[in-house]
Protein backbone atom coordinates (compact mmCIF):
# COMPACT_ATOMS: atom_id res chain seq x y z
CA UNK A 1 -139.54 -72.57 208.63
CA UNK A 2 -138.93 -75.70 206.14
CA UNK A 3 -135.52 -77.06 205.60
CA UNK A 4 -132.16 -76.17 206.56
CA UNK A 5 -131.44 -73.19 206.78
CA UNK A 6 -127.73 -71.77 204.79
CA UNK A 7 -125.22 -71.39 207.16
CA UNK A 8 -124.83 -67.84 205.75
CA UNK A 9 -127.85 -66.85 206.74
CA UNK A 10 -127.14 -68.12 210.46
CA UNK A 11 -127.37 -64.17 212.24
CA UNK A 12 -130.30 -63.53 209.82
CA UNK A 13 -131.94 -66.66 210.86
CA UNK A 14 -132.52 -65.15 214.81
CA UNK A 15 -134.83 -62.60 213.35
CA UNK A 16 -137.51 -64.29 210.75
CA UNK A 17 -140.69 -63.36 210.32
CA UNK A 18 -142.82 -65.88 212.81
CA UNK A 19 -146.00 -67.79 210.75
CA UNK A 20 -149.42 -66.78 212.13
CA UNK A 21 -150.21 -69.33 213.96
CA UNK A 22 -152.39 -68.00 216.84
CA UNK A 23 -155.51 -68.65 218.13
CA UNK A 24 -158.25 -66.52 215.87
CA UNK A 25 -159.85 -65.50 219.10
CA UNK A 26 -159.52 -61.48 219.38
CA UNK A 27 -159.19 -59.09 222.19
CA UNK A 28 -162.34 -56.46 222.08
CA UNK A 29 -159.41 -53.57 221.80
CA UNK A 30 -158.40 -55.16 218.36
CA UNK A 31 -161.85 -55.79 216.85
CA UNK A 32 -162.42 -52.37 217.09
CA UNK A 33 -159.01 -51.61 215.41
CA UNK A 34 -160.32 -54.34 212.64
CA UNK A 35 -163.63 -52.61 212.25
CA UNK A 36 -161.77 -48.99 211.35
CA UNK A 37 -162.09 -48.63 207.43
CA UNK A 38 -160.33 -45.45 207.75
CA UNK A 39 -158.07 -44.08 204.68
CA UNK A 40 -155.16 -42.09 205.01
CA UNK A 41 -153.94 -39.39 202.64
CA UNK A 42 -150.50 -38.51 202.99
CA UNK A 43 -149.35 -34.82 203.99
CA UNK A 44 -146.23 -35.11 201.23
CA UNK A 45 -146.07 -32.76 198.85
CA UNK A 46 -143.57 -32.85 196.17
CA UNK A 47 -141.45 -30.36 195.70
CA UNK A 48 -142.98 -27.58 193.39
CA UNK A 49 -139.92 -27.24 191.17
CA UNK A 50 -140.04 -30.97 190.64
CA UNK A 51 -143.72 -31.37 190.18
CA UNK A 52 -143.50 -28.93 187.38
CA UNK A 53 -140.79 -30.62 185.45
CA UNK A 54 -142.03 -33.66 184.78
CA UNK A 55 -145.14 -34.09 182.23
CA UNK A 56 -146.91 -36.79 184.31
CA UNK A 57 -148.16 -36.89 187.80
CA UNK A 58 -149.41 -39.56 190.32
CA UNK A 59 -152.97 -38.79 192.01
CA UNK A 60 -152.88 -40.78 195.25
CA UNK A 61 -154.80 -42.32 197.96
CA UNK A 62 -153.68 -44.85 201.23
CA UNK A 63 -155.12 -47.40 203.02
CA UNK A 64 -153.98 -48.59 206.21
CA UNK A 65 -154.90 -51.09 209.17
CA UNK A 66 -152.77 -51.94 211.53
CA UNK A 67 -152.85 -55.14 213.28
CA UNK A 68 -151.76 -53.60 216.55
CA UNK A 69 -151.11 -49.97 217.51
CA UNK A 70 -147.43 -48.94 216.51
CA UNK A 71 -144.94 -48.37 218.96
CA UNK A 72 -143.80 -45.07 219.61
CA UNK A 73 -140.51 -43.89 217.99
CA UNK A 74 -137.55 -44.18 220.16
CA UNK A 75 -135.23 -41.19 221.19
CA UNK A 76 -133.79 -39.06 219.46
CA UNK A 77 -136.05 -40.10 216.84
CA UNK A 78 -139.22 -38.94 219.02
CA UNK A 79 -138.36 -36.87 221.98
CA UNK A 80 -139.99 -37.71 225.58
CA UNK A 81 -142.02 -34.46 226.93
CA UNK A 82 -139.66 -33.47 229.46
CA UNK A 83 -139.62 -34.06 233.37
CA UNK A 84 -137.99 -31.00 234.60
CA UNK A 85 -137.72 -27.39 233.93
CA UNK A 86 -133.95 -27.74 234.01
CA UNK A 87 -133.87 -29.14 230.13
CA UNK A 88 -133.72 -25.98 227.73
CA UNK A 89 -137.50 -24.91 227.20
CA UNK A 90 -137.08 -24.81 223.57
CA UNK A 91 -136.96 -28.57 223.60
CA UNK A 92 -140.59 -28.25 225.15
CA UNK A 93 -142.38 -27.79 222.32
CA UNK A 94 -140.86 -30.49 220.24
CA UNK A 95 -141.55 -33.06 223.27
CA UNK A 96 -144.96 -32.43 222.44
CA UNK A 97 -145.16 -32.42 219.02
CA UNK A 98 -145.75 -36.23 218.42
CA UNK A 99 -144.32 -36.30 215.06
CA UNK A 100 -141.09 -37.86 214.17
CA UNK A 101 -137.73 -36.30 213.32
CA UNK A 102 -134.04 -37.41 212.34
CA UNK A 103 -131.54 -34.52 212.60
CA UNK A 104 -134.21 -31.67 212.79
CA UNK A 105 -135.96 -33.00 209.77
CA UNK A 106 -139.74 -34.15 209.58
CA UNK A 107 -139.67 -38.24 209.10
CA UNK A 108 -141.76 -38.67 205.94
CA UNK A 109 -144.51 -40.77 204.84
CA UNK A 110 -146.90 -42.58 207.25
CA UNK A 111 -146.54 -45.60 209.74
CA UNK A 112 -149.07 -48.21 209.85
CA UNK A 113 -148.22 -50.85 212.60
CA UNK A 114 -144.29 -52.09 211.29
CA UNK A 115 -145.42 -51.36 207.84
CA UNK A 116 -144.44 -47.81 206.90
CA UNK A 117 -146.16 -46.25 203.16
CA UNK A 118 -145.31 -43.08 201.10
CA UNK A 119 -147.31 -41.39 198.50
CA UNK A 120 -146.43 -38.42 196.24
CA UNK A 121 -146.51 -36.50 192.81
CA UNK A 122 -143.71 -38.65 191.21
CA UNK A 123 -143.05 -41.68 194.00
CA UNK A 124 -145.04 -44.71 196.18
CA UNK A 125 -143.66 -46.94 198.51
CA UNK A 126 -144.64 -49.50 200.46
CA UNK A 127 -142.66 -50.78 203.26
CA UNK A 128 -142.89 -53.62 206.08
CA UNK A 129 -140.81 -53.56 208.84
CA UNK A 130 -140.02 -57.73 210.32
CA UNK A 131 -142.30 -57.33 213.34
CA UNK A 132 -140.50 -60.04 215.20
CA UNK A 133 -137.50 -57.45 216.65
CA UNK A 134 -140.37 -56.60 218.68
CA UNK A 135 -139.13 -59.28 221.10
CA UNK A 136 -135.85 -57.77 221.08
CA UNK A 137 -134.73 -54.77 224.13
CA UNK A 138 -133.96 -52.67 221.41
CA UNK A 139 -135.57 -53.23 218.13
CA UNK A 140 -138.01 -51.13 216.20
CA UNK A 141 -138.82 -52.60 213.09
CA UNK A 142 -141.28 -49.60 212.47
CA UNK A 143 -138.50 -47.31 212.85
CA UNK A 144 -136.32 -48.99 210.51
CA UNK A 145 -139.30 -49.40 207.72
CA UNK A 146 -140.22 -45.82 208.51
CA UNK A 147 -136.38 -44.44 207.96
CA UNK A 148 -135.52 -46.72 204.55
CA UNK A 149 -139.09 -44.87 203.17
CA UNK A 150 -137.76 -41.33 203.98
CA UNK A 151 -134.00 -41.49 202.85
CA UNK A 152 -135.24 -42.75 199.97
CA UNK A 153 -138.04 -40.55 198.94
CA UNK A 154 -135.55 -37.58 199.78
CA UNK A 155 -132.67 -38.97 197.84
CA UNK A 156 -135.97 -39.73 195.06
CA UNK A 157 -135.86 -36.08 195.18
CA UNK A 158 -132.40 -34.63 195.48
CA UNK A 159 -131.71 -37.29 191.99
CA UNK A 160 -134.36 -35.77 190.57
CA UNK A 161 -133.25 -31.72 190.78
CA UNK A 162 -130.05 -32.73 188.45
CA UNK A 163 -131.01 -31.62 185.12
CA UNK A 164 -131.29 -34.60 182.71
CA UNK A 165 -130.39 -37.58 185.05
CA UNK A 166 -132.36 -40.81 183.93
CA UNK A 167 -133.36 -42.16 187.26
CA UNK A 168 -131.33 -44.57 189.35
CA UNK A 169 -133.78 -46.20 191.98
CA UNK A 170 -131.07 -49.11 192.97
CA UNK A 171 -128.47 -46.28 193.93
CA UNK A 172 -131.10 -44.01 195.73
CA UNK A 173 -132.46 -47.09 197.44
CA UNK A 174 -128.82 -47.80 198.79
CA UNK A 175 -128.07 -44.82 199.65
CA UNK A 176 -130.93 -44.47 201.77
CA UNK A 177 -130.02 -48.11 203.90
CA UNK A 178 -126.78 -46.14 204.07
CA UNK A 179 -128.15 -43.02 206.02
CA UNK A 180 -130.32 -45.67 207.99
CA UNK A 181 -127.39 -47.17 209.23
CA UNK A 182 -125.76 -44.03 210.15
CA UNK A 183 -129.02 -42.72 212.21
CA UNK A 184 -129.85 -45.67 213.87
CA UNK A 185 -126.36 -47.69 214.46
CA UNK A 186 -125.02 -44.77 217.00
CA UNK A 187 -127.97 -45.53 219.08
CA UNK A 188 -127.94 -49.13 218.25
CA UNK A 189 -132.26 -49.32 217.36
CA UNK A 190 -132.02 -52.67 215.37
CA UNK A 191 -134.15 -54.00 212.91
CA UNK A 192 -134.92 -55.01 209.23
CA UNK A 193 -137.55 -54.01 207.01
CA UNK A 194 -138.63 -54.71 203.31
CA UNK A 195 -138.92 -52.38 200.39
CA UNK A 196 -140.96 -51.69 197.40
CA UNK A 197 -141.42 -48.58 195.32
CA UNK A 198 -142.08 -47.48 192.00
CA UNK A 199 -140.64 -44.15 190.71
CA UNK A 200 -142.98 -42.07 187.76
CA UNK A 201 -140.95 -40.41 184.79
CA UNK A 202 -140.89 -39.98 181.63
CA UNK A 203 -139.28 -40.73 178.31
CA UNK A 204 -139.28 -38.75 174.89
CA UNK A 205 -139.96 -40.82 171.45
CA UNK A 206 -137.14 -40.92 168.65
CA UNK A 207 -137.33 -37.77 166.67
CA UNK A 208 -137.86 -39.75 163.61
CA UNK A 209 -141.16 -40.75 165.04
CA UNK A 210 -142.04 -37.36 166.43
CA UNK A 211 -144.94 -36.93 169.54
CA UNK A 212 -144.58 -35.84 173.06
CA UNK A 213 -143.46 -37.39 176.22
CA UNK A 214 -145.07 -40.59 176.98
CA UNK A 215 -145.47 -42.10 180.67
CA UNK A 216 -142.55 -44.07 182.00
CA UNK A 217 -142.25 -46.13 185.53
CA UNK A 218 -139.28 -47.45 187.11
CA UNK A 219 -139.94 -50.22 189.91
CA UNK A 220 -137.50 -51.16 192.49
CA UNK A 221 -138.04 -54.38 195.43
CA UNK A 222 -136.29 -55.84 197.77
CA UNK A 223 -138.53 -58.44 199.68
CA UNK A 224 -142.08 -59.65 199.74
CA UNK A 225 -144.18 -56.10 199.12
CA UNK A 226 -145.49 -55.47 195.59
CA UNK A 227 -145.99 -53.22 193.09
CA UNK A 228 -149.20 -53.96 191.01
CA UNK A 229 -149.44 -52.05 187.60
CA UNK A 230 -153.34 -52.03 186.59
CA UNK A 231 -154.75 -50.93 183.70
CA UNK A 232 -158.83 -50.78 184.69
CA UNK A 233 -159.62 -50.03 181.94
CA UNK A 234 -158.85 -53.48 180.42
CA UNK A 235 -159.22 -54.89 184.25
CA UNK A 236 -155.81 -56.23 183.55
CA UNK A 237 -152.27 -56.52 185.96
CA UNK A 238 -149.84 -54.94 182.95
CA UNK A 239 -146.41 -55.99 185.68
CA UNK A 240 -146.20 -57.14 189.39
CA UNK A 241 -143.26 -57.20 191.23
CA UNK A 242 -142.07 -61.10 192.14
CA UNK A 243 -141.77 -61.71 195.57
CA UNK A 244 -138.04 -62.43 197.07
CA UNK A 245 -137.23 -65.12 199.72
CA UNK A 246 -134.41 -66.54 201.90
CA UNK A 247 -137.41 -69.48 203.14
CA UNK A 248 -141.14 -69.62 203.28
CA UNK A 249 -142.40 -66.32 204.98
CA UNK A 250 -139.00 -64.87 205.55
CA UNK A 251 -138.24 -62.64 203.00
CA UNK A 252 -134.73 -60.55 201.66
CA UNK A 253 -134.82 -57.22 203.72
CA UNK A 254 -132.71 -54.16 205.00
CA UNK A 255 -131.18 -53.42 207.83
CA UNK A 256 -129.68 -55.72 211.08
CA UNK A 257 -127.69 -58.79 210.91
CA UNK A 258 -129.32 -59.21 207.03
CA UNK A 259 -126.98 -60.26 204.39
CA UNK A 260 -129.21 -58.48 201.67
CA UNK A 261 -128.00 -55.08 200.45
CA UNK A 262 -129.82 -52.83 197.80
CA UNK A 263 -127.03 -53.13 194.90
CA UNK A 264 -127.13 -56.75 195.63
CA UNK A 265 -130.22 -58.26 196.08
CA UNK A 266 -133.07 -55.55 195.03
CA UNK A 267 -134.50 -55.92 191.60
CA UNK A 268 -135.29 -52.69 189.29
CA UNK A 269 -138.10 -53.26 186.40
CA UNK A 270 -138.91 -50.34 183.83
CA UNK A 271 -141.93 -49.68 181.76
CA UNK A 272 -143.67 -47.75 179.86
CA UNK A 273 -147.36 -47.08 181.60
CA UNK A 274 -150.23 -44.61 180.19
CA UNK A 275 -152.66 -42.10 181.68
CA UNK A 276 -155.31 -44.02 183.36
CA UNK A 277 -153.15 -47.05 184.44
CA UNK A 278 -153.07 -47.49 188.52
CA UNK A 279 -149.74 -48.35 190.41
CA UNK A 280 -150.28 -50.34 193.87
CA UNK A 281 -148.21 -50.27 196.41
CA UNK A 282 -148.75 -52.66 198.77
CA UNK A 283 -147.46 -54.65 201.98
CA UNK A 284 -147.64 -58.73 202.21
CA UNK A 285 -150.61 -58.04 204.58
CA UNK A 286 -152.80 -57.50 201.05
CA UNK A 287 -151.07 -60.54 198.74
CA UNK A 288 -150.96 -62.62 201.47
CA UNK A 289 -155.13 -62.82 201.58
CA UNK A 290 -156.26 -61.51 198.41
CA UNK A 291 -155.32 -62.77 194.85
CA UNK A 292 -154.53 -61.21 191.77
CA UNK A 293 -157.74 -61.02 189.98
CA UNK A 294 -159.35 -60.05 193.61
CA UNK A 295 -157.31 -57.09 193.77
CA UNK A 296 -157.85 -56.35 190.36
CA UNK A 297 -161.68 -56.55 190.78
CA UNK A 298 -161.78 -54.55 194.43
CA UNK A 299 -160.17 -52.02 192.26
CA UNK A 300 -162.53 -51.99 189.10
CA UNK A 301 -164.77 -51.59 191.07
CA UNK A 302 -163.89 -49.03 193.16
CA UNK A 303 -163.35 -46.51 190.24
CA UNK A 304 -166.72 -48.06 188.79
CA UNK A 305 -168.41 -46.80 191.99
CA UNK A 306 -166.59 -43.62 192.28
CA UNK A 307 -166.95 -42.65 188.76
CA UNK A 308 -170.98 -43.12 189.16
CA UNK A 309 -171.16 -40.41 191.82
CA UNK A 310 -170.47 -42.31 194.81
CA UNK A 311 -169.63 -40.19 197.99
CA UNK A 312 -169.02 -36.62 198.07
CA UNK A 313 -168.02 -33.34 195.64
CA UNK A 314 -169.76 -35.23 192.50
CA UNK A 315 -169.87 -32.64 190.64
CA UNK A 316 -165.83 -32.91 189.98
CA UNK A 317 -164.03 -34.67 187.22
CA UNK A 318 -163.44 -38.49 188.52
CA UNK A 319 -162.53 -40.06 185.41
CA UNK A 320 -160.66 -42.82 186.48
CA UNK A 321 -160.79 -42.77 189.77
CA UNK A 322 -159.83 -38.67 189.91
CA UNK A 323 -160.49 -36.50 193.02
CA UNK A 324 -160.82 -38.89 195.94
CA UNK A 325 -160.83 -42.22 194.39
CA UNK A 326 -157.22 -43.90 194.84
CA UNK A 327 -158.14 -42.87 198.40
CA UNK A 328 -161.95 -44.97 198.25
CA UNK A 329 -159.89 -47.64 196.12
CA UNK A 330 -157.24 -48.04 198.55
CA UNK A 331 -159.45 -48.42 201.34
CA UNK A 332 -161.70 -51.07 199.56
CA UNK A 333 -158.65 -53.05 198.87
CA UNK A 334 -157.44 -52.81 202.75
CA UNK A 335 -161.03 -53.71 203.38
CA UNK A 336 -161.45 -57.03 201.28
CA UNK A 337 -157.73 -58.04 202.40
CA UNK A 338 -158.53 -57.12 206.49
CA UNK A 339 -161.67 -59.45 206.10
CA UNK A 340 -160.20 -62.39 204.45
CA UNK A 341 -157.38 -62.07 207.38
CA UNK A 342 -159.78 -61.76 209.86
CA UNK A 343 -161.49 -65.40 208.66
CA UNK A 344 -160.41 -68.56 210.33
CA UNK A 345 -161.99 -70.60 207.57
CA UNK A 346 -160.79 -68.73 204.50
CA UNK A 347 -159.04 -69.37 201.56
CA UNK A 348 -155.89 -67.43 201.28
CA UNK A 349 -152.51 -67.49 199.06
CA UNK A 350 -150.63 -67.34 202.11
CA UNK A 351 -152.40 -70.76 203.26
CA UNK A 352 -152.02 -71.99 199.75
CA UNK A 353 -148.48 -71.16 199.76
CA UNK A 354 -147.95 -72.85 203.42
CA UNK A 355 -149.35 -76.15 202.52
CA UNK A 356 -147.15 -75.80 199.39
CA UNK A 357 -144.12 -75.79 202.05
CA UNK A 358 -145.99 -78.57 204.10
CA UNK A 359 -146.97 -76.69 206.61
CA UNK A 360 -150.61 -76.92 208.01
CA UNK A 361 -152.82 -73.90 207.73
CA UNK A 362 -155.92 -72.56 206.99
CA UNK A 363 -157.76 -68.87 206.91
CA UNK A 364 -156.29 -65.65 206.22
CA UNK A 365 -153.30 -64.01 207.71
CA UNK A 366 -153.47 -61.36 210.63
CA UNK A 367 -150.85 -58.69 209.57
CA UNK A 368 -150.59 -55.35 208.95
CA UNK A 369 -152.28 -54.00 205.69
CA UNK A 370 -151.18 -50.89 204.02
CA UNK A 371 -152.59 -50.03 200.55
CA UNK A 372 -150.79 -46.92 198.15
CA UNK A 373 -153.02 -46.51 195.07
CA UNK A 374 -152.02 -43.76 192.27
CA UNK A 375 -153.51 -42.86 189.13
CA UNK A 376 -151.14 -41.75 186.57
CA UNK A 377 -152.18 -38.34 184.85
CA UNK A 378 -151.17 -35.72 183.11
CA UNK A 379 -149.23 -32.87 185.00
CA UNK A 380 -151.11 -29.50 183.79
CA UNK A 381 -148.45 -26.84 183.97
């Protein structure tokens, strides 16, 4: 880290994200985590009632590789299978059940090493947890990335069942760091994570110009994720989110000892989008070793591929990547980004920004990669 650092910032400063700086020999156990292309759809489901209000849907697909295996959630988040017959057997089943839970509710979205993603009808997000409270007895970045995601997409959801409401992303967004806090402070898990999301609605023309609804996105961030608004069509970025910093590679985020708060520091963007355009989510893992226009073209050409016939159930509609292709597009991106980290000798933003900061560096950067691609299309109800 370059420079001195505010005296402000002093508690925040224990906890910054280390540079990559390690040797770019890799244990057998990780190459075959680095060769594992695998895409992830996420189980969410939006809410039928909500799904059928608005006029405009998301079609998703993720991407994930994880640098490392995550770590298992911590009590009471994820309960230990039990040691004796004493404990009440109906806690037996839910020891086994290796999903997570905070107060007898299913922890949404999907964890990916720290980085934690969520896709549905109407909301993405893309989160990454600071991987260094790793070192610490009792921090779980994951958990805290993993937590900000699901308060969020549920408060996402209880904004959106009021009648009328224009969405307020900042005050959901805050609201969710606030139920964080009160699920993980009692038990004292620490840790901080990033956050980046982009909300689908809608907005109705003037009546003197007449028409229907017309495609509307709200983006919220908080840190160095982005959200990447492509039109392929055009193979151009129509928005991007703008990375925020304290210092070089330690960026505003959530949760312990950080200074930042939602109705502070996070930034909220709104646009109007069309059917067709693609909204990325994505963690630092994929802007840290792939550029704009790389993205862009991984993309492209994704669609280009899947729209041609490529893999299986052809005979569907996959205009625009429809039917399975934000999941192949996803994955592509995770792919090009995984290999460009996995190069000692590469060319990366994150080295270009490094040397910017006079720091020496060269290749990619090892991190976790998580991908959320939607396609925005029309809602037939």
């Amino acid at each position: 880290m370059g420079g001195m650092r505010p005296s402000h910032l002093a508690s925040l400063a224990a906890i910054p994200r280390a540079l990559s700086r390690q040797p770019r020999r890799v244990s057998d156990p990780l190459r075959r985590g680095l060769r594992d292309r695998r895409s992830y759809t996420s189980s969410e489901s939006s809410p039928p009632q909500l799904t059928t209000r608005l006029p405009f849907r998301f079609e998703t697909g993720v991407g994930l590789f994880a640098k490392r295996a995550p770590r298992p959630f911590p009590p009471p988040f994820l309960s230990p299978p039990s040691g004796s017959f004493s404990d009440p057997l109906s806690t037996h089943h839910q020891s086994r059940d290796r999903r997570a839970f905070v107060n007898g509710e299913l922890i949404r979205g999907l964890t990916n090493g720290d980085d934690a993603v969520y896709a549905s009808d109407f909301f993405v997000c893309a989160n990454d947890g600071v991987g260094a409270w790793a070192t610490r007895p009792r921090g779980h970045a994951g958990l805290w990335s993993r937590l900000i995601l699901h308060y969020w997409a549920g408060a996402i959801e209880d904004d959106l069942a009021k009648e009328f409401d224009e969405p307020d992303p900042i005050g959901t967004l805050q609201l969710a760091y606030e139920r964080t806090l009160d699920a993980t402070v009692p038990h004292d898990w620490q840790g901080t994570t990033t956050a980046c999301g982009a909300q689908l609605h809608y907005r109705m023309p003037p009546e003197t110009v007449g028409g229907g609804p017309t495609p509307f996105l709200y983006v919220t961030n908080l840190g160095d994720c982005q959200v990447m608004v492509v039109r392929p069509r055009r193979k151009e970025v129509i928005y991007k989110t703008k990375e925020q910093w304290h210092w070089f590679d330690c960026p505003r985020q959530l949760g312990t000892n950080s200074p930042d708060t939602p109705r502070q520091n996070a930034i909220m963007d709104s646009m109007d989008i069309e059917e067709g355009d693609v909204v990325l989510a994505m963690s630092d893992g994929v802007i840290d070793n792939l550029w704009e226009h790389e993205i862009v073209e991984s993309l492209v050409t994704s669609i280009g591929e899947w729209e041609s016939g490529k893999g299986t159930h052809a005979h569907e509609d996959r205009t625009g990547g429809r039917n399975g292709g934000m999941s192949a597009a996803a994955k592509d991106i995770v792919a090009a980004a995984r290999d460009v980290a996995m190069d000692p000798f590469a060319e990366s933003p994150f080295m270009e920004h490094a040397i910017e900061e006079g720091l020496a560096s060269e290749g990619g950067k090892l991190d976790d990669i998580s991908v959320v691609a939607a396609l925005c299309i029309k809602n037939d109800i």
